[in-house]
Protein backbone atom coordinates (compact mmCIF):
# COMPACT_ATOMS: atom_id res chain seq x y z
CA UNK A 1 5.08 2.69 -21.53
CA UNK A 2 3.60 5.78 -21.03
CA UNK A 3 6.03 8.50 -19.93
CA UNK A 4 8.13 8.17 -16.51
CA UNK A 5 6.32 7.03 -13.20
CA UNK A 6 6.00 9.74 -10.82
CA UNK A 7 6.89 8.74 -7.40
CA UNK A 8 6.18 11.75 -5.40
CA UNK A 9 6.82 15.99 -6.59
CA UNK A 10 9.87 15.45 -9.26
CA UNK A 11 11.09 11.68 -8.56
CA UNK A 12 10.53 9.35 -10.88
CA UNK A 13 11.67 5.83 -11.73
CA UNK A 14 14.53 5.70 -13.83
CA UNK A 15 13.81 3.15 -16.61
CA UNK A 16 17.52 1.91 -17.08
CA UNK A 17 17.56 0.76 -13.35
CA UNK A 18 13.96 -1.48 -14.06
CA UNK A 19 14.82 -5.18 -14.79
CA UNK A 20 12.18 -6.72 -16.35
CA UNK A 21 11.02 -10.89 -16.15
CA UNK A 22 8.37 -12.26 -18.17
CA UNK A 23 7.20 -15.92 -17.96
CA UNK A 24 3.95 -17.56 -18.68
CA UNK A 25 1.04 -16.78 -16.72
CA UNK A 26 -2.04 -18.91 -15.50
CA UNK A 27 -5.91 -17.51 -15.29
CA UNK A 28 -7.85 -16.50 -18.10
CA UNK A 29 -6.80 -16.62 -22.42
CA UNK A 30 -6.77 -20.17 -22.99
CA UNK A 31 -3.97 -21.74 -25.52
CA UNK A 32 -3.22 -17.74 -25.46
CA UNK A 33 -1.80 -18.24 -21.96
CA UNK A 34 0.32 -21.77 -23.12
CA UNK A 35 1.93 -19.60 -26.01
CA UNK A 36 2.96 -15.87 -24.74
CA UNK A 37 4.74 -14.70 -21.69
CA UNK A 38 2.41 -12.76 -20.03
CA UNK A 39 3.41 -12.76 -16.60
CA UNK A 40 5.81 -9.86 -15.75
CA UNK A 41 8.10 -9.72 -12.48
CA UNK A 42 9.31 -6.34 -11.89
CA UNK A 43 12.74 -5.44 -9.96
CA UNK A 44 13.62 -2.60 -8.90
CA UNK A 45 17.38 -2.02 -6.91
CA UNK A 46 16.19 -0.19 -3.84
CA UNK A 47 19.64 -0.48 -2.06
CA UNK A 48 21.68 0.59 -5.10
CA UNK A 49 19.85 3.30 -6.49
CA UNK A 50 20.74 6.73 -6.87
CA UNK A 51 17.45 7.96 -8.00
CA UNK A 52 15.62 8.57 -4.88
CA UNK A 53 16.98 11.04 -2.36
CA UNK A 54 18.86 9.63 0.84
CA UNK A 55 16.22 10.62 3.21
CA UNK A 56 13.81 8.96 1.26
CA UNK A 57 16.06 5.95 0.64
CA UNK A 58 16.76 5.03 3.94
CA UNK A 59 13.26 5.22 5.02
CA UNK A 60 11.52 3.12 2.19
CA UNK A 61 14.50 0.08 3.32
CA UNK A 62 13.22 0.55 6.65
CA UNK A 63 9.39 0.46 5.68
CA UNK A 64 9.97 -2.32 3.24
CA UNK A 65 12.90 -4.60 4.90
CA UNK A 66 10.23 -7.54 5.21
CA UNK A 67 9.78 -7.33 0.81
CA UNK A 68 13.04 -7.07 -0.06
CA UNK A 69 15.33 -9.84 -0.66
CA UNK A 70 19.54 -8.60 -0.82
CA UNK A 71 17.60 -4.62 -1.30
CA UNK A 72 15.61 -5.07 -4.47
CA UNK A 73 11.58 -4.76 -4.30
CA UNK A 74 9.64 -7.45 -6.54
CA UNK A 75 6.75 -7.18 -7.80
CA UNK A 76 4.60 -9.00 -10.12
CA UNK A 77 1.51 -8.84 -12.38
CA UNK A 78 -0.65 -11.30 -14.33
CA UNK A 79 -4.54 -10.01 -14.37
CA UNK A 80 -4.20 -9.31 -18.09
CA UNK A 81 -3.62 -11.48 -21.29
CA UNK A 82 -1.47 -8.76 -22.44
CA UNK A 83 2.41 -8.60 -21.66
CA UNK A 84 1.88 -4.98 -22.04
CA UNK A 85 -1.17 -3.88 -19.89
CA UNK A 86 0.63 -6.43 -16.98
CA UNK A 87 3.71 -4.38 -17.37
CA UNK A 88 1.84 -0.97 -16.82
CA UNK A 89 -0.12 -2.86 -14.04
CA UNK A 90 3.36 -3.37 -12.31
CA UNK A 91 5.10 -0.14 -12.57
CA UNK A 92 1.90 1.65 -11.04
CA UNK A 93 1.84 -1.19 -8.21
CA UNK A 94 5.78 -0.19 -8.14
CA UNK A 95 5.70 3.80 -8.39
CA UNK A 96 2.40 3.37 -5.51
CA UNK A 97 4.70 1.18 -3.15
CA UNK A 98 7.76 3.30 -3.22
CA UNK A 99 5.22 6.45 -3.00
CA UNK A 100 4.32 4.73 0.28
CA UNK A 101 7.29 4.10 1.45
CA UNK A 102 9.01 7.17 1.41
CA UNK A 103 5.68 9.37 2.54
CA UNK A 104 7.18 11.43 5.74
CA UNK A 105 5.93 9.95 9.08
CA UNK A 106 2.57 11.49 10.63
CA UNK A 107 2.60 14.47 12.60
CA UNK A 108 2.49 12.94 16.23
CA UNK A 109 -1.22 13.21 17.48
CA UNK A 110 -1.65 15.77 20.48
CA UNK A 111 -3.69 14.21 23.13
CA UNK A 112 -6.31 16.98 24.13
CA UNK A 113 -8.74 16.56 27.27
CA UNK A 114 -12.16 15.57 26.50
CA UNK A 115 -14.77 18.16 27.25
CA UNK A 116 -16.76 18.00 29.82
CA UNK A 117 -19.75 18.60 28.37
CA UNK A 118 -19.28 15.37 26.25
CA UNK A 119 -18.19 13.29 29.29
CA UNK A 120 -21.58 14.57 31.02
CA UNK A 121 -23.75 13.57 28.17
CA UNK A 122 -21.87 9.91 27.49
CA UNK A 123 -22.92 9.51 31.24
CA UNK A 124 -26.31 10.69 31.26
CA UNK A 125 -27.38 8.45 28.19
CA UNK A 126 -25.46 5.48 29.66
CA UNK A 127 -27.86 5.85 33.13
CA UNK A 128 -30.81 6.19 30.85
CA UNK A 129 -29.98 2.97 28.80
CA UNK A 130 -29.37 0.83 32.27
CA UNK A 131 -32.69 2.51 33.49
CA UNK A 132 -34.33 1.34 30.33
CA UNK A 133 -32.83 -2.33 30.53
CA UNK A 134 -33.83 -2.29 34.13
CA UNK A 135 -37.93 -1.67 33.46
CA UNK A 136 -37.81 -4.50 31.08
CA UNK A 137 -37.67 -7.13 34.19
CA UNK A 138 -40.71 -7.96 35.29
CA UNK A 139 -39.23 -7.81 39.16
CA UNK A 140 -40.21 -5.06 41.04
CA UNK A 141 -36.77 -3.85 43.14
C-alpha cells in the first residue's frame, strides 16, 4: 500500500485493525477472473477501535448505524483485475467514508429577511409575465 490513509488532520487507519477478504470477482479479465482472487472485502472495527477519537467515534456509529452490521463498516471493491489496485480502491472508499462520517455537523443556517428590493422586483416581473400571457388570447377583456 502506499503509506497510511489519512482520515482527517493526524488520524489515520491503523493497518493492524484492517481485516482483509479476497474472493473471486466477476466483470472484465476472462480465465484471469476464474483463476485469481480479485475481489477484496474490506472490514474495518468501528465499535472497537481505539484509533479514532471518541467524539469522532460516536458520531461516525451514529452516521453509519444503517452500514454496519455488530459495529464493523464493509466495504468492497472489484473494478480492477488486480488484487492490488482493488485493495487501494477500498481503503480510499474506506478512509473517504469514515472522513464523512466524522466531519463536524454544519453551522446551523441563520434565516435572514429577504430584501425588499428583491421581493419588489420578483413581483413586478411576475405581473409582467401574466400581462404577457394575457395579450396572447385573442379575447378582448
Amino acid at each position: 500500500m502506499s503509506g497510511p490513509y489519512v482520515i482527517r488532520g493526524s488520524v489515520s487507519l491503523p493497518e493492524a485493525e484492517l481485516m482483509w477478504r479476497f474472493s473471486r470477482s466477476s466483470g472484465p479479465g476472462g480465465q484471469h477472473v476464474n483463476t485469481s482472487d480479485s475481489q477484496v472485502e474490506l472490514r474495518f472495527d468501528l465499535a472497537a477501535t481505539a484509533a479514532l477519537p471518541q467524539v469522532w467515534k460516536e458520531r461516525a456509529l451514529q452516521r453509519l448505524e444503517n452500514r454496519l452490521v455488530d459495529g464493523v463498516v464493509v466495504v468492497r471493491a472489484s473494478e480492477h483485475r488486480s488484487q492490488w489496485r482493488n485493495r487501494e480502491t477500498a481503503l480510499v472508499r474506506l478512509a473517504s467514508l469514515l472522513a464523512e462520517a466524522t466531519a463536524p455537523p454544519p453551522k446551523p443556517r441563520r434565516r435572514t429577511k429577504i430584501p425588499r428590493g428583491i421581493n419588489e422586483r420578483r413581483l413586478r416581473e411576475k405581473k409582467q409575465r401574466g400581462e404577457t400571457k394575457r395579450g396572447r388570447s385573442g379575447r378582448d377583456w
